[in-house]
Protein backbone atom coordinates (compact mmCIF):
# COMPACT_ATOMS: atom_id res chain seq x y z
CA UNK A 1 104.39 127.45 130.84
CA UNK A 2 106.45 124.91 129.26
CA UNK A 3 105.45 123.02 126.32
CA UNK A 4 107.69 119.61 125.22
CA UNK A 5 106.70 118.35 121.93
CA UNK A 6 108.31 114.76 120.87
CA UNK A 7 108.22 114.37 117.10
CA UNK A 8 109.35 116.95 114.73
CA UNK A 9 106.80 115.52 111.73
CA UNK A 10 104.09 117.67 110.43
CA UNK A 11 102.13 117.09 113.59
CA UNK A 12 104.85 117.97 115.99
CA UNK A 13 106.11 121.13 113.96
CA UNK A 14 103.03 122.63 112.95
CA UNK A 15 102.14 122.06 116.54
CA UNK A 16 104.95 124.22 117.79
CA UNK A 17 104.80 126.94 115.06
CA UNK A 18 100.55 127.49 115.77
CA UNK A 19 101.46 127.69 119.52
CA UNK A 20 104.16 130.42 118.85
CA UNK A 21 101.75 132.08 116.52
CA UNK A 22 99.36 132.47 119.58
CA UNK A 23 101.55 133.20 122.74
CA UNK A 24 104.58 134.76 122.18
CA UNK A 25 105.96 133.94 126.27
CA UNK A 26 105.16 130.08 126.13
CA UNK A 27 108.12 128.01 126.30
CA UNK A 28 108.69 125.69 123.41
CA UNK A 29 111.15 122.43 123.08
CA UNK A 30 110.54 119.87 119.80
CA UNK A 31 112.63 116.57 120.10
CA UNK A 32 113.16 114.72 117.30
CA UNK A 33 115.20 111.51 116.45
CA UNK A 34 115.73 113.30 112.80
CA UNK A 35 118.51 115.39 111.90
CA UNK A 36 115.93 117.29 109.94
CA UNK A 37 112.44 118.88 110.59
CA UNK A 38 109.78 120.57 108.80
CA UNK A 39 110.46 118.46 105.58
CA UNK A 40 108.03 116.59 103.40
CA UNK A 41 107.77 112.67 103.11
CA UNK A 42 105.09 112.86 100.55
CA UNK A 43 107.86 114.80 98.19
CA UNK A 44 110.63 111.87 98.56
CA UNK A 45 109.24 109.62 95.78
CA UNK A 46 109.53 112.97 93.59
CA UNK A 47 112.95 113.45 93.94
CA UNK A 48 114.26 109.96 93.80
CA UNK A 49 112.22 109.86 90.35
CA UNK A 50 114.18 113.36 89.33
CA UNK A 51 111.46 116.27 89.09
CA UNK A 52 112.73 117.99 92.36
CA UNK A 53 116.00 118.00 91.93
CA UNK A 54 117.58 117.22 95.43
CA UNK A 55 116.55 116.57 98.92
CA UNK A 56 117.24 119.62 100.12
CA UNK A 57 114.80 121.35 98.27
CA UNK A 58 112.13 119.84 99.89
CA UNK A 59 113.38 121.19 103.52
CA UNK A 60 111.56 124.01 104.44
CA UNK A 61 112.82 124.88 107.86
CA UNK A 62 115.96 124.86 109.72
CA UNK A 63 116.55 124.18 113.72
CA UNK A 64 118.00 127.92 113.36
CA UNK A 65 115.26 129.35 111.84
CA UNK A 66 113.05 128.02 114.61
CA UNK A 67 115.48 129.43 116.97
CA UNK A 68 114.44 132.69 115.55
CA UNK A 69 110.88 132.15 116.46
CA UNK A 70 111.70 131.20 120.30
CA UNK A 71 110.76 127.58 119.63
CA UNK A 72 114.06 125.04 120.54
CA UNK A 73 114.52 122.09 118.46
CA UNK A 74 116.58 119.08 119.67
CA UNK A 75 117.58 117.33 116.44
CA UNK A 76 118.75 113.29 116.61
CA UNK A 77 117.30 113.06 119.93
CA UNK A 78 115.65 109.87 121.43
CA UNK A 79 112.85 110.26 124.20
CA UNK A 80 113.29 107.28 125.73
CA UNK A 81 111.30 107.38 128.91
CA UNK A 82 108.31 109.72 130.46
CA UNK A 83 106.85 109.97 133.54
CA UNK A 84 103.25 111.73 133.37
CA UNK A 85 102.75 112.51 137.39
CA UNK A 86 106.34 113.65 137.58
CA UNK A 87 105.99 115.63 134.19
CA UNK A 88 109.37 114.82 133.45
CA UNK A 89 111.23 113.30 130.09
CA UNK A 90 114.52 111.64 129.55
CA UNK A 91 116.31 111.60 126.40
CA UNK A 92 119.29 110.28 124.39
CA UNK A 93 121.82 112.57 122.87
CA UNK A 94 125.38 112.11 122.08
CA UNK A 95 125.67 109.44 124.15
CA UNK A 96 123.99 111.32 127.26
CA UNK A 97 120.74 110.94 129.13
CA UNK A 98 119.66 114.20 129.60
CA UNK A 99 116.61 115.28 131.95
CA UNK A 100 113.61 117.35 131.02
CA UNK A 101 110.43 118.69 133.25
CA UNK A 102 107.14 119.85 131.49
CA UNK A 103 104.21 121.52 132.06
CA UNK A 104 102.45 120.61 128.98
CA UNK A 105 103.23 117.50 126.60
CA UNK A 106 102.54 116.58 122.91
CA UNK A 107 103.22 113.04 121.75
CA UNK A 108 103.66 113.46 118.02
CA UNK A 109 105.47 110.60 117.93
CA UNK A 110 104.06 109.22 114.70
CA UNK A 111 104.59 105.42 113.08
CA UNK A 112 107.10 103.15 112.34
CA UNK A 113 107.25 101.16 108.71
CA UNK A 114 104.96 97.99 109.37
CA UNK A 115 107.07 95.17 108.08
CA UNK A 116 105.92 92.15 107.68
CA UNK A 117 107.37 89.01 109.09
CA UNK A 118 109.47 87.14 106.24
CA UNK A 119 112.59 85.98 105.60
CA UNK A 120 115.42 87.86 104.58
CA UNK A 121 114.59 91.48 105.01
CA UNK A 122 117.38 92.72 107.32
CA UNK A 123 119.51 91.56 103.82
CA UNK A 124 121.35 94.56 102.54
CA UNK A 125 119.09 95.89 99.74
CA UNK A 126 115.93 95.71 101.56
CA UNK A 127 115.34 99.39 102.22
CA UNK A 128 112.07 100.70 104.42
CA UNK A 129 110.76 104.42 103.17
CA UNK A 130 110.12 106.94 105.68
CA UNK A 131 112.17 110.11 106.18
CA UNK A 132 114.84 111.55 104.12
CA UNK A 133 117.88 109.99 104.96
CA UNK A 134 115.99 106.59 103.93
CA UNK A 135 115.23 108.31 100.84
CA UNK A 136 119.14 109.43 100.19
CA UNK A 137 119.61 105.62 100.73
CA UNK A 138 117.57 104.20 98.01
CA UNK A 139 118.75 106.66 95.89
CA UNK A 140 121.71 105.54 96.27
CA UNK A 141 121.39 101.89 95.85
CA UNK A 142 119.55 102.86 92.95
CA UNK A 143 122.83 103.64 90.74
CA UNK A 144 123.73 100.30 91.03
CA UNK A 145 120.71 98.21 90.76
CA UNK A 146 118.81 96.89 87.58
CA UNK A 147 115.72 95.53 88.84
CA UNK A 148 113.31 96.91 92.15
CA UNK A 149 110.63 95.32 93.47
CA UNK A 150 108.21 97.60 95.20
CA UNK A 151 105.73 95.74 97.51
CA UNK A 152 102.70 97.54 99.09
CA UNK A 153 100.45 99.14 96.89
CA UNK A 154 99.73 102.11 98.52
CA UNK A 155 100.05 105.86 97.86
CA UNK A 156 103.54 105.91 98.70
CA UNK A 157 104.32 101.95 96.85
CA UNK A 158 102.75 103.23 93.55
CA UNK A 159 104.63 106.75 93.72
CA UNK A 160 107.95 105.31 94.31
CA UNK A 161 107.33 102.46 92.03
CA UNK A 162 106.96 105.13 89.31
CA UNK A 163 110.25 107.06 90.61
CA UNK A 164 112.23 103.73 90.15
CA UNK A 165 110.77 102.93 86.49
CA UNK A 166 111.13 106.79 85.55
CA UNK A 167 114.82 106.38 86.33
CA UNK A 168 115.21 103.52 84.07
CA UNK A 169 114.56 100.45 86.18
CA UNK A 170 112.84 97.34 85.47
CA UNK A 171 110.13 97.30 88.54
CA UNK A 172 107.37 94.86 89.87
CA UNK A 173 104.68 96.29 92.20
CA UNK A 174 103.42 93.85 94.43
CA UNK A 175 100.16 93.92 96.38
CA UNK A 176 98.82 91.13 98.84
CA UNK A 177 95.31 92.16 98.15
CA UNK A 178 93.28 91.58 94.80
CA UNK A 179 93.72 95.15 93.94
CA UNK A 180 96.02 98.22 94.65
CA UNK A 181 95.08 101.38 96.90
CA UNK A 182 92.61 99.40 98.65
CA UNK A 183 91.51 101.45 101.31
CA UNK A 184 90.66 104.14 98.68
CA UNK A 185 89.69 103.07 95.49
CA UNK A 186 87.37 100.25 94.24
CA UNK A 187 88.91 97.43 92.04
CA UNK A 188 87.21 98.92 88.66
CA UNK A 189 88.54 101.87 89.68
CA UNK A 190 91.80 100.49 90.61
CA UNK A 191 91.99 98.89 87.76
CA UNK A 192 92.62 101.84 86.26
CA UNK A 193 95.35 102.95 87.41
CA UNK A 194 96.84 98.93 86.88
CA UNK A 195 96.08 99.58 83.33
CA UNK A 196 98.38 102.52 83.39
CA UNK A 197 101.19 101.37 85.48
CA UNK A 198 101.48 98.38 83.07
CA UNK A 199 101.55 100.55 80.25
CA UNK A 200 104.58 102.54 81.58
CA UNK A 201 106.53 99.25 81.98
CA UNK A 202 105.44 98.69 85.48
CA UNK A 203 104.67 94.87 86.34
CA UNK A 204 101.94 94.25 88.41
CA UNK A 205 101.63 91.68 90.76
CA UNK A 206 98.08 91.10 92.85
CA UNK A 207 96.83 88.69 94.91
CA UNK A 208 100.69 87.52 96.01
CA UNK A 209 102.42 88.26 98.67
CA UNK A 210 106.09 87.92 98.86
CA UNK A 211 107.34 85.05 101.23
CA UNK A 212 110.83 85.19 100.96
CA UNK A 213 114.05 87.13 100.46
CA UNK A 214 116.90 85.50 99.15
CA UNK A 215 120.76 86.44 98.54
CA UNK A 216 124.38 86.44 99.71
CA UNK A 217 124.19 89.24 102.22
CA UNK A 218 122.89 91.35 99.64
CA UNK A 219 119.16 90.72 98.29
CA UNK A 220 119.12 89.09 94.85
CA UNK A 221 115.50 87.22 94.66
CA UNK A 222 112.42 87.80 95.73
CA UNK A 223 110.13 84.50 96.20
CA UNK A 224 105.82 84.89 95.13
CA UNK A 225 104.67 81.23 97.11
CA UNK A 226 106.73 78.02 96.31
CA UNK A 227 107.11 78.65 92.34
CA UNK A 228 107.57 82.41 90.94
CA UNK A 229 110.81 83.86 91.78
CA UNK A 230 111.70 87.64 90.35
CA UNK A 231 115.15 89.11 89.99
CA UNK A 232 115.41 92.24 92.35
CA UNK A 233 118.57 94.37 93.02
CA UNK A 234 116.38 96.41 95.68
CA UNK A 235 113.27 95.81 97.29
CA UNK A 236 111.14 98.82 98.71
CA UNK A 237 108.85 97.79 101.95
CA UNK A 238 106.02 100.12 101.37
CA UNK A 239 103.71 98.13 103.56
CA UNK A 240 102.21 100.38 105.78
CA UNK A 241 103.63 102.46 109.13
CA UNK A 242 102.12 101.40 112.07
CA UNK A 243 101.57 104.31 115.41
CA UNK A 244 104.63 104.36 117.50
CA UNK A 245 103.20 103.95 121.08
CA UNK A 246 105.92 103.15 123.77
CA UNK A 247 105.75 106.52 124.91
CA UNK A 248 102.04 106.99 125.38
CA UNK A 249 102.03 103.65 127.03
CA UNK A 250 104.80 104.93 129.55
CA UNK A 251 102.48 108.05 130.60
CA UNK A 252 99.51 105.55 131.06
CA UNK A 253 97.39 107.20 127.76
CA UNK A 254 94.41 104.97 126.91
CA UNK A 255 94.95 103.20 123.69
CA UNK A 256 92.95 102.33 121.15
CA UNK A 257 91.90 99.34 118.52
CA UNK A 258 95.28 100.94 116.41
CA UNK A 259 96.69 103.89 117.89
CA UNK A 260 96.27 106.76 120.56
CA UNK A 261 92.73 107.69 122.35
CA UNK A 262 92.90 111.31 122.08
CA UNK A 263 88.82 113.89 122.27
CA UNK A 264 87.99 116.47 119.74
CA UNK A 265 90.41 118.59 121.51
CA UNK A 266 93.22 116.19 120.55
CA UNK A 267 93.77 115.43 124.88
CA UNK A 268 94.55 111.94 125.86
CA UNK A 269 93.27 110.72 128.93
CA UNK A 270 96.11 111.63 130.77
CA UNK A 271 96.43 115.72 131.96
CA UNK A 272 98.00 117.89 130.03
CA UNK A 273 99.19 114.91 128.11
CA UNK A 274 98.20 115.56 124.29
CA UNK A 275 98.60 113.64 121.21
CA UNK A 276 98.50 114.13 117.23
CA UNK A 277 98.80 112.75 113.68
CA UNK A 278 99.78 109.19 112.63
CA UNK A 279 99.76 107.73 116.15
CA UNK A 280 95.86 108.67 117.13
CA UNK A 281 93.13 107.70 116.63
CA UNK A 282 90.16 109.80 114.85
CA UNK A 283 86.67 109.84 114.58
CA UNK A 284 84.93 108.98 111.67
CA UNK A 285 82.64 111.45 109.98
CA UNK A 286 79.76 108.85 108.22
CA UNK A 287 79.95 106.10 111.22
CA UNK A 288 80.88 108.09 113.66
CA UNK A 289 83.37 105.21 115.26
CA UNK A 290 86.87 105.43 115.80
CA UNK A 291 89.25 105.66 112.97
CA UNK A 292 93.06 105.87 111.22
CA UNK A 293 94.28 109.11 109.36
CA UNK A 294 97.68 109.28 108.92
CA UNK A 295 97.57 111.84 106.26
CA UNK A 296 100.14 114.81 106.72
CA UNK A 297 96.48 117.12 105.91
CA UNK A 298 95.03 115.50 109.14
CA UNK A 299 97.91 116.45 111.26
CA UNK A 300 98.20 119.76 110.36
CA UNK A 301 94.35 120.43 111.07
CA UNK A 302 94.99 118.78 114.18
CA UNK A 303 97.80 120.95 115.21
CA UNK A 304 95.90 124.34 114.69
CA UNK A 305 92.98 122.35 117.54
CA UNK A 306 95.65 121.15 119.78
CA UNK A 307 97.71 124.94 119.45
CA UNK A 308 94.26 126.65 120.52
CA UNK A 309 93.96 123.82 123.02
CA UNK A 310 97.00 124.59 124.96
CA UNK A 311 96.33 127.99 124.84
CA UNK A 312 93.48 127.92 126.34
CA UNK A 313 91.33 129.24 122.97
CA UNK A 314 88.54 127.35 121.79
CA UNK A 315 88.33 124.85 119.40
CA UNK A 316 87.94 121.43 118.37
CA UNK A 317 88.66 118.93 115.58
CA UNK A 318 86.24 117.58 113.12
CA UNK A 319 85.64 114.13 112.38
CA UNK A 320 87.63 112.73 109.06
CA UNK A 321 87.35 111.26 105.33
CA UNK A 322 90.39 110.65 104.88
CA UNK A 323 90.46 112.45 101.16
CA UNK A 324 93.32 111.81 99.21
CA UNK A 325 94.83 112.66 95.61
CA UNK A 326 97.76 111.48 93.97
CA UNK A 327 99.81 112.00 90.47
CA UNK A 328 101.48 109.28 88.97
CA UNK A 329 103.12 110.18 85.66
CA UNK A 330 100.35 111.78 83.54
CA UNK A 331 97.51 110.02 85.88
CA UNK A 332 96.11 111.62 88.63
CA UNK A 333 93.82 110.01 91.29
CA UNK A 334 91.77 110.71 93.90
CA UNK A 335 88.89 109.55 96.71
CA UNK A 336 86.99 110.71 99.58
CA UNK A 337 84.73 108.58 101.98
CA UNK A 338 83.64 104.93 101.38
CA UNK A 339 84.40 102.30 98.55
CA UNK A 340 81.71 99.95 97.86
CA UNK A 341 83.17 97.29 99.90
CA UNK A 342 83.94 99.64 103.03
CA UNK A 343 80.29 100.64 103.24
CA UNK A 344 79.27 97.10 102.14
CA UNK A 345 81.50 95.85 105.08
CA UNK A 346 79.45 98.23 107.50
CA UNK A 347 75.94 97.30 106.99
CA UNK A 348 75.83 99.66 104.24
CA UNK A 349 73.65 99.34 101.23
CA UNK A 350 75.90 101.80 98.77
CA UNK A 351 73.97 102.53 95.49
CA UNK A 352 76.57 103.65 93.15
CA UNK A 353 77.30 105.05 89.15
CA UNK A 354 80.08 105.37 87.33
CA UNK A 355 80.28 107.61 84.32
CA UNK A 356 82.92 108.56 81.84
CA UNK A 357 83.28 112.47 80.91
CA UNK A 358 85.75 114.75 79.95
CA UNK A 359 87.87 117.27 81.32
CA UNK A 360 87.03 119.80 79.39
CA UNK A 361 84.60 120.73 76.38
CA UNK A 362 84.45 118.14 74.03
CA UNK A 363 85.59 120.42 71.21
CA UNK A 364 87.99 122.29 73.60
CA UNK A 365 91.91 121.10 72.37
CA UNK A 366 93.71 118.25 74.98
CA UNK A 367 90.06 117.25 76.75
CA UNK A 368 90.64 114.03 78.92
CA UNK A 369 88.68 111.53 79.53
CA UNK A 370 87.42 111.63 83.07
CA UNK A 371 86.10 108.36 85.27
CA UNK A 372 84.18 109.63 88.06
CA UNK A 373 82.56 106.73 90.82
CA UNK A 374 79.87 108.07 93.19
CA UNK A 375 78.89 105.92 96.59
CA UNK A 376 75.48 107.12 98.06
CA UNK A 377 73.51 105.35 101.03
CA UNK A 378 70.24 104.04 100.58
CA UNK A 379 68.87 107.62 101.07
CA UNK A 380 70.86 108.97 98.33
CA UNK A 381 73.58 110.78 100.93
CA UNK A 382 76.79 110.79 99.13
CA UNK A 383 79.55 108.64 101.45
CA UNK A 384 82.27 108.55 99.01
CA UNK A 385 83.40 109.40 95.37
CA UNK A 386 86.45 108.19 93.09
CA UNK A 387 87.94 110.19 90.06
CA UNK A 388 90.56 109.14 88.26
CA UNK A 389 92.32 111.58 85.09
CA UNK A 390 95.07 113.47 83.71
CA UNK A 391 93.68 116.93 84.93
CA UNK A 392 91.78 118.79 87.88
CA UNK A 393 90.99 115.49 89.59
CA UNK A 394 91.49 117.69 93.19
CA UNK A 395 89.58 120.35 92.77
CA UNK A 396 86.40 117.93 92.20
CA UNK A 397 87.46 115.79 95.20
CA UNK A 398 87.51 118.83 97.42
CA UNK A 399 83.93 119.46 95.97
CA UNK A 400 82.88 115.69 96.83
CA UNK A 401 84.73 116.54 100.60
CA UNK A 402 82.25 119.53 101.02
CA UNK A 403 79.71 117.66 99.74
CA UNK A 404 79.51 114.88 102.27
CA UNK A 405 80.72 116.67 105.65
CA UNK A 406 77.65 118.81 105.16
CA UNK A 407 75.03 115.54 104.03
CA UNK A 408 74.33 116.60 100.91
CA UNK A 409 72.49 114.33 98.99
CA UNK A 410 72.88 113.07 95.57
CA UNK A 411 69.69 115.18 94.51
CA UNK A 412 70.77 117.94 96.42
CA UNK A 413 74.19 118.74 94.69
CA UNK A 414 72.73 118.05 91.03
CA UNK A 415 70.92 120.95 91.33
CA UNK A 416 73.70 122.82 92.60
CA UNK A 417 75.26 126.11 90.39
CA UNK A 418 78.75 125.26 88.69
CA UNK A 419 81.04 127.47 87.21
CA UNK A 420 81.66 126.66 83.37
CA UNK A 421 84.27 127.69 80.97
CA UNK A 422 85.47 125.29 77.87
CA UNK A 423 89.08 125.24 78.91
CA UNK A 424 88.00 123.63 82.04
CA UNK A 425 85.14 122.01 82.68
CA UNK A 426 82.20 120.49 80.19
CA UNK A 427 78.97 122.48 80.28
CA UNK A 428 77.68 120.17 82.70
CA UNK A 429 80.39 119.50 85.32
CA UNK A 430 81.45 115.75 85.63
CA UNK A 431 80.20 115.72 89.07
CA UNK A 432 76.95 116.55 88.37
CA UNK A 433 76.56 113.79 85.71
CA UNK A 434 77.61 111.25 88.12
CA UNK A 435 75.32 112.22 90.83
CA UNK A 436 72.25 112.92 87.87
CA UNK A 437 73.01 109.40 87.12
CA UNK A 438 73.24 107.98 90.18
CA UNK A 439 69.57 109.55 90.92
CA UNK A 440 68.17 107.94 88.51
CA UNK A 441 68.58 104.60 90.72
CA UNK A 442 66.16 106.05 93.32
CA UNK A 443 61.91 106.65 92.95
């Protein structure tokens, strides 16, 4: 059997590693358009702000040391057509079409950097995050440049709006919504983390999106409406990827309200067609509907179904809740499940507490204040929790994870058994304070 796999991303990869890890005879071809694989986007903010030290060290893998494994990478590659009843491929190389039959394929073809429509952001300066060699770029640019503007304030906006500052840049975050990190955080919570940013030197812009890029060739201004205008060297697009979907469309794959219709065995609804990570869709684990996780986490959970999948081993993939954690500077943040709004949005009546705790004892040396945010339904089911602090905010997240893919209830878990040790946790864990508290809103 052969297996072609188009994307070398964590989806794509891990894909062809958990295959190889299960059959030692199938045959195994990644394409990629990179010149790398098996690398980590999530890392590049931390080495344009200086903790890792290069790019390279956050390369895990080689082509060659694939090789070794019987699995044949393709590197700078294009797939530019497929042709699902002919199970055949074509791609770009060198300047040559080259020709390709499968048995078994794997769109891992993941997303492109949504940006949105404006003027002047094919000027030089203008730079859109999302592999390395966009990340050698903007570190680059960023020996020359004074002043960044960041806009998108998402995981990735916030991290690399940190990097720039860090390295001794003046920086403006801007966000078209009221608040930053939206989809995960509420705006008390998010204001937070504004709090913060500002008082690391970090302007912070809400409520504004940009309308215009201005310069010579080279970006210079950035335009807020008709009236504020900000000085900006570079400007970072961290608005968002989008799933890249030519390909699935060309094998005739349903598609979905935002990406790729793929079952719990991650198969599209084309044979032996199969799909992964930031372009499909998943199910949600509270509604049940469809859903968007383009977390690397979710495509490596994927790829362990879809490996068992091909090889004919049972399994499937759970739905998601898209739990995320973060460190900027000292601050580290952190949700699972539903803001208020989301479940507000879905005919959800959230009852919700937030409490302030600490980290530790309060007589243990270096506790830290703790602000924890727990969402429950009207039964008192948790759907979602916040936590923002300078320690062990994923550990408790994890907890929260557990917590609501099993039901538990906000009555259940405070009478669940914690461990307890001064140096890290308060007698009574944080957790259960917020969900005693939140009980107390309920007969």
């Amino acid at each position: 059997m052969k297996v072609v796999i188009v994307g070398g991303g964590a989806g794509g990869i891990s894909t062809a590693s958990n295959i190889r890890k299960l059959n030692k005879e199938i045959e195994i071809t990644v394409i990629t358009r990179d010149d790398k694989v098996a690398y980590s986007p999530c890392a590049i903010p931390y080495v344009l702000s200086g903790t890792i030290k290069s790019f390279d060290d956050i390369v895990m893998r080689t082509p060659e040391d694939y090789k070794n494994k019987n699995i044949d990478v393709i590197v700078e590659a294009e797939v530019t057509a497929v042709d699902a009843d002919k199970k055949t491929l074509t791609y770009e190389k060198g300047g040559k079409e080259i020709s390709m039959d499968w048995d078994k394929l794997v769109l891992a073809t993941g997303g492109n950097p949504f940006v949105p429509p404006m003027q002047g952001v094919d000027l030089e300066g203008v730079f859109r995050i999302r592999n390395i060699n966009d990340g050698i770029k903007v570190k680059e640019a960023m020996k020359e440049a004074e002043s960044a503007i960041v806009t998108g304030a998402g995981l990735i906006g916030i991290e690399i709006a940190y990097a720039l500052k860090k390295q001794g840049l003046k920086v403006i975050l801007s966000e078209m919504l009221p608040q930053i990190v939206p989809r995960s955080l509420d705006k008390d919570m998010s204001d937070i983390l504004v709090k913060y940013l500002e008082q690391e030197g970090i302007q912070v812009v809400l409520g504004k999106p940009i309308t215009k890029l201005i310069g010579d060739g080279k970006v210079e201004k950035a335009c807020f409406g008709d009236e504020e205008i900000y000085d900006a060297d570079m400007v970072i697009m961290a608005t968002g990827v989008r799933a890249e979907l030519e390909l699935a469309q060309m094998a005739g794959c349903e598609i979905g309200r935002w990406a790729i219709m793929v079952n719990d065995r991650m198969e599209t609804s084309v044979e032996d067609v199969y799909a992964l990570g930031d372009c499909v869709e998943s199910k949600d684990l509270i509604l049940g509907s469809n859903t968007i996780s383009q977390l690397g986490t979710t495509a490596v959970r994927q790829s362990k179904t879809l490996a068992r999948t091909i090889c004919d081993k049972k399994s499937k993939f759970n739905p998601v809740l898209n739990s995320m954690v973060s460190k900027v500077g000292k601050l580290e943040f952190g949700a699972v499940g539903y803001t208020t709004s989301f479940a507000q949005q879905n005919r959800i009546r959230p009852v919700v507490q937030k409490v302030e705790a600490l980290t530790r004892a309060r007589y243990y040396p270096n506790a830290k204040p703790m602000d924890i945010k727990v969402i429950c339904d009207g039964n008192g089911t948790i759907i979602g929790c916040q936590i923002i602090a300078e320690e062990r905010v994923a550990e408790r997240i994890d907890t929260m994870t557990l917590a609501i893919t099993e039901g538990l209830t906000c009555f259940d878990l405070s009478n669940m058994e914690f461990a307890y040790a001064p140096p890290v946790s308060m007698v009574t864990d944080p957790l259960i304070l917020a969900v005693e508290e939140v009980s107390k809103k309920f007969n």
